[in-house]
Protein backbone atom coordinates (compact mmCIF):
# COMPACT_ATOMS: atom_id res chain seq x y z
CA UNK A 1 -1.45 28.12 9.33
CA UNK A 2 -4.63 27.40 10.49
CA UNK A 3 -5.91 24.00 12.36
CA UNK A 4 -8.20 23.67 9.62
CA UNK A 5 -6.46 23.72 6.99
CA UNK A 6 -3.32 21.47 8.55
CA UNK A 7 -6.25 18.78 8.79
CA UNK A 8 -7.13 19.62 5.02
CA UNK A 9 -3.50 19.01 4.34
CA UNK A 10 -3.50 16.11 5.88
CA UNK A 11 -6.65 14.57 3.91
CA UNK A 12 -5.43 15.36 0.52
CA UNK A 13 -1.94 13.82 1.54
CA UNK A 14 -3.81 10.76 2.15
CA UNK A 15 -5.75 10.79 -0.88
CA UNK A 16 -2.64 11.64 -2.72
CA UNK A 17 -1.14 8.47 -1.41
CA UNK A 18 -4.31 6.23 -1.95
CA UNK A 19 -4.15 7.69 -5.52
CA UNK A 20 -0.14 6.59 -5.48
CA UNK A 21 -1.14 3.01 -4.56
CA UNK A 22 -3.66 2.57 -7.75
CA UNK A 23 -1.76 4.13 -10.00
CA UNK A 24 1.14 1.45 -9.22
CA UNK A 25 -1.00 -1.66 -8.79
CA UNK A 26 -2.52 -0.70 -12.08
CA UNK A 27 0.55 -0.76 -13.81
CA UNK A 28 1.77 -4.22 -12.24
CA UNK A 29 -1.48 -5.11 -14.00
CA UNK A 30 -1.35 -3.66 -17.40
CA UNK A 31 2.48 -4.55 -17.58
CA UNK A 32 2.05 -8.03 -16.02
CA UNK A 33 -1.35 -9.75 -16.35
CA UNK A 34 -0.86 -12.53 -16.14
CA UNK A 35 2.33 -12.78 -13.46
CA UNK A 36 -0.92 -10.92 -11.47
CA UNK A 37 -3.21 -13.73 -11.96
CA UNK A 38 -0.33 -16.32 -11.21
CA UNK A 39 0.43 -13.79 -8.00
CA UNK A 40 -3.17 -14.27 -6.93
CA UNK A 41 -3.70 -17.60 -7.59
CA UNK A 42 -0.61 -18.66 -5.51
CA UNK A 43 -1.60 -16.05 -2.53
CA UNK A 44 -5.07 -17.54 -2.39
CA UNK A 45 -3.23 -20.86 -1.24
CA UNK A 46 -1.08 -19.54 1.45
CA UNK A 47 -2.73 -20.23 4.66
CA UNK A 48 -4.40 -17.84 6.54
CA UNK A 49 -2.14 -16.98 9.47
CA UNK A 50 0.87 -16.70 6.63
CA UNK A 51 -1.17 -14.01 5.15
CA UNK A 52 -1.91 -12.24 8.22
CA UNK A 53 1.90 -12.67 9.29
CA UNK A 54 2.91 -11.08 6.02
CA UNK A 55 0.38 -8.35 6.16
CA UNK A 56 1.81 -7.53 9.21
CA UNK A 57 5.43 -7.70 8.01
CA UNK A 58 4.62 -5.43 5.32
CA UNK A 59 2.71 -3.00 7.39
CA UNK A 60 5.74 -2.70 9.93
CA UNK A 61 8.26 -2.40 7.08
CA UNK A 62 5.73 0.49 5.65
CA UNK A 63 5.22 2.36 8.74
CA UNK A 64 9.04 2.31 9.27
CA UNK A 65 9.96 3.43 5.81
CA UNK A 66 7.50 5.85 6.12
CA UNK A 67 8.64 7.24 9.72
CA UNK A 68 12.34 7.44 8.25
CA UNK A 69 11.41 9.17 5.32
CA UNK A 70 9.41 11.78 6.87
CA UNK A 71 12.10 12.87 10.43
């Protein structure tokens, strides 16, 4: 196939994914509203450097999952 359209590829798997995410954040919202605002409200006390460490957490666990999944 050609480079160009392997990077093409690439792109739309992305959006595809990005598309993935909002589909199943919106439905944690329309299901759960208010669990989401309770969510928020508790995240918005965590300190910062808790936040960060989970971010990172999640990230790692993501990129793993992700690197298993696809070899």
């Amino acid at each position: 196939m050609h480079p160009v359209f392997c990077g093409l590829m690439d792109w739309m798997l992305i959006g595809k994914a990005l598309c993935l995410v909002a589909v199943l954040e919106g439905l944690a919202y329309a299901l759960a509203p208010r669990g989401m605002r309770d969510a928020a409200a508790m995240v918005s006390r965590l300190p910062a450097a808790t936040l960060r460490r989970v971010g990172l957490v999640t990230m790692g666990l993501g990129a793993a999952l992700l690197y298993l999944l696809s070899h």
